[in-house]
Protein backbone atom coordinates (compact mmCIF):
# COMPACT_ATOMS: atom_id res chain seq x y z
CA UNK A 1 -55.68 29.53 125.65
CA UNK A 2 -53.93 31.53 122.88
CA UNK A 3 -54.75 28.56 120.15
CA UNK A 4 -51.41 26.77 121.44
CA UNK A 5 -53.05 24.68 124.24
CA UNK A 6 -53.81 21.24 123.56
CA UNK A 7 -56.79 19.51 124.88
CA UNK A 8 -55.32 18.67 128.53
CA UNK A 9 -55.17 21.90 129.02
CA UNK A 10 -58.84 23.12 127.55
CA UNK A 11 -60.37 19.77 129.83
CA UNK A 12 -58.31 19.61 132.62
CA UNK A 13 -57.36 23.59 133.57
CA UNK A 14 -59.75 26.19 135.03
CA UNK A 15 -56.96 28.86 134.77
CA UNK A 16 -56.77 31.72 132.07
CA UNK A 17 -59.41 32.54 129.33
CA UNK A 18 -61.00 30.86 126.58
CA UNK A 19 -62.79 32.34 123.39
CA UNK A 20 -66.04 31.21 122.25
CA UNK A 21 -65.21 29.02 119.15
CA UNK A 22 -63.40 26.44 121.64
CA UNK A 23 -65.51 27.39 124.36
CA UNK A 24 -68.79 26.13 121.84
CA UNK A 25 -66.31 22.88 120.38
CA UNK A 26 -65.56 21.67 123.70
CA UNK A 27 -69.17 21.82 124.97
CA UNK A 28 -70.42 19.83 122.08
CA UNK A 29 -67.66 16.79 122.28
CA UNK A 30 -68.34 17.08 126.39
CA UNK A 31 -72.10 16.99 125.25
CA UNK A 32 -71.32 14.52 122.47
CA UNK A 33 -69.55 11.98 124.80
CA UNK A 34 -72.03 11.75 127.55
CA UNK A 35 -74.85 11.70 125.26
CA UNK A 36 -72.94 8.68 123.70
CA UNK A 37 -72.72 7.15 126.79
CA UNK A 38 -75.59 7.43 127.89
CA UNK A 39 -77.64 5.75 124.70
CA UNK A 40 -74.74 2.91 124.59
CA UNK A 41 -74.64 1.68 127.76
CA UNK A 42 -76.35 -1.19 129.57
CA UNK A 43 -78.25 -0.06 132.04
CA UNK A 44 -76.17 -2.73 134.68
CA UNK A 45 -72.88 -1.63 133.21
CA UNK A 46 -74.31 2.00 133.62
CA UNK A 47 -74.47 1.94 137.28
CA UNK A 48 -71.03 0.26 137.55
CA UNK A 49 -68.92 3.03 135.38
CA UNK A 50 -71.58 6.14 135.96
CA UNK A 51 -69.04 6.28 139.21
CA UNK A 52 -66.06 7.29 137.11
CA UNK A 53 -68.09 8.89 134.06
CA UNK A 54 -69.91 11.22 135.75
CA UNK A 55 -67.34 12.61 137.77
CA UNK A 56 -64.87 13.30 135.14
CA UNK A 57 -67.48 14.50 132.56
CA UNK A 58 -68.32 17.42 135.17
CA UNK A 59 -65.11 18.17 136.30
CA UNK A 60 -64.43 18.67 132.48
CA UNK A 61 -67.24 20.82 131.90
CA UNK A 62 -66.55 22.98 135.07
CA UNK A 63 -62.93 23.55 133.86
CA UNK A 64 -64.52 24.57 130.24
CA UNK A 65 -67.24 26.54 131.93
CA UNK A 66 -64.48 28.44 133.93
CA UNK A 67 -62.37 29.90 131.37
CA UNK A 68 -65.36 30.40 129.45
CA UNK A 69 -66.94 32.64 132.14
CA UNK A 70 -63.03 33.99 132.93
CA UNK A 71 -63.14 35.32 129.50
CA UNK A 72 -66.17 37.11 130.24
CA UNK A 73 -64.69 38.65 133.55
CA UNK A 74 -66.95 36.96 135.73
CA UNK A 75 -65.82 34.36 138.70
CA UNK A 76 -65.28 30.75 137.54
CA UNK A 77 -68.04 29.62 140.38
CA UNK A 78 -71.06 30.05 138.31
CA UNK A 79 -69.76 27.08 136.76
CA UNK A 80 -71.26 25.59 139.58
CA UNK A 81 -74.40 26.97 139.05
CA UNK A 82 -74.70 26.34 135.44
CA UNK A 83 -73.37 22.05 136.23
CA UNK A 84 -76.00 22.11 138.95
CA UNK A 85 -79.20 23.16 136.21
CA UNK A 86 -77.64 20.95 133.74
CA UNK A 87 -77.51 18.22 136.26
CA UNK A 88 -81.14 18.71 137.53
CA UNK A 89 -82.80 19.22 133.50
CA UNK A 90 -80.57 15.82 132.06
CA UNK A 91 -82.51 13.99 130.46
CA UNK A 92 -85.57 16.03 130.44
CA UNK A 93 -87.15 18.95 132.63
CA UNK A 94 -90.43 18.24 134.32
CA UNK A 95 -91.48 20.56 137.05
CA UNK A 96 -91.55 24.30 137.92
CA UNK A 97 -87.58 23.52 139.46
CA UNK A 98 -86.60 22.09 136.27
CA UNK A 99 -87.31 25.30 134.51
CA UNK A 100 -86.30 27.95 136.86
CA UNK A 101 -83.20 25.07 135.95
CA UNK A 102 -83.83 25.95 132.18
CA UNK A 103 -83.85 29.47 132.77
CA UNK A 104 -79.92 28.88 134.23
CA UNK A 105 -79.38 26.98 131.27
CA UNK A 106 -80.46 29.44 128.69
CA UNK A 107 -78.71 32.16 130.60
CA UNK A 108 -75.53 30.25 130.19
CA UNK A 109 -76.03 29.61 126.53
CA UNK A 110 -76.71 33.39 125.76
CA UNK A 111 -73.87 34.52 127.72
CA UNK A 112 -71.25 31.66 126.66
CA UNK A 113 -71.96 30.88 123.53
CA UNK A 114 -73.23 33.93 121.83
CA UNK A 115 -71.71 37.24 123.63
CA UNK A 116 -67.79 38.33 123.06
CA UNK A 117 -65.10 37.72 125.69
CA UNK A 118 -64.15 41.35 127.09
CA UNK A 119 -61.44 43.10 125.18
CA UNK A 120 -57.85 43.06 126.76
CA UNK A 121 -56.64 41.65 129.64
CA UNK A 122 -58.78 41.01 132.63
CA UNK A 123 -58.19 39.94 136.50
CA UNK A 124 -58.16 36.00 134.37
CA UNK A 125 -55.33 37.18 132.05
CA UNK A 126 -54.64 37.97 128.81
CA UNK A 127 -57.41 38.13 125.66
CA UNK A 128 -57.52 34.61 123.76
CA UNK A 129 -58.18 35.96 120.50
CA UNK A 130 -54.73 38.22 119.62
């Protein structure tokens, strides 16, 4: 994602890289949206579209994820991992799972969101930022 990707791409591909500025935008509108729907919907009109939110709010975040973790030259799979502990904390952590769950989570945050993609090409492809 060289900056000329539009957003089908950056939601709906888990191939190539992506550099921490979208990697951070697109978890807060993925974060944004769910949080959204989550305060504005009835709870019997929840249950009904939860089926089709749900599923294409993590299959969204698992594509972001990916080329986030690409760009760090580590396999796209710990998306998994990182969906899972997100999964298991939402809305709030309460027992000793839930925070070897937050433990994921911060992992995730520290290595996504704050440390640099590796320089040059990797196995993923090409560096994002030219």
């Amino acid at each position: 994602m060289g900056g000329q990707a539009g957003w089908g791409e950056l939601f709906f591909s888990a191939e190539g890289r992506l550099a921490r500025a979208p990697f951070l935008i697109a978890a807060a509108i993925l974060t944004g949206l769910v949080a959204l729907y989550e305060a504005g919907t009835p709870v019997t009109l929840h249950w009904l579209t939860g089926w089709f939110v749900y599923p294409a709010a993590i299959y969204c975040g698992a594509c972001v994820l990916s080329k986030r973790l690409h760009d760090r030259g580590r396999t796209g799979w710990l998306a998994a991992l990182v969906l899972f502990a997100i999964v298991a904390v939402w809305p709030q952590p309460l027992g000793f799972f839930d925070f070897l769950c937050s433990i994921a989570i911060i992992w995730a945050v520290v290595e996504l969101g704050v440390m640099p993609g590796e320089q040059g090409a990797n196995r993923f492809g090409i560096n994002p930022i030219k």
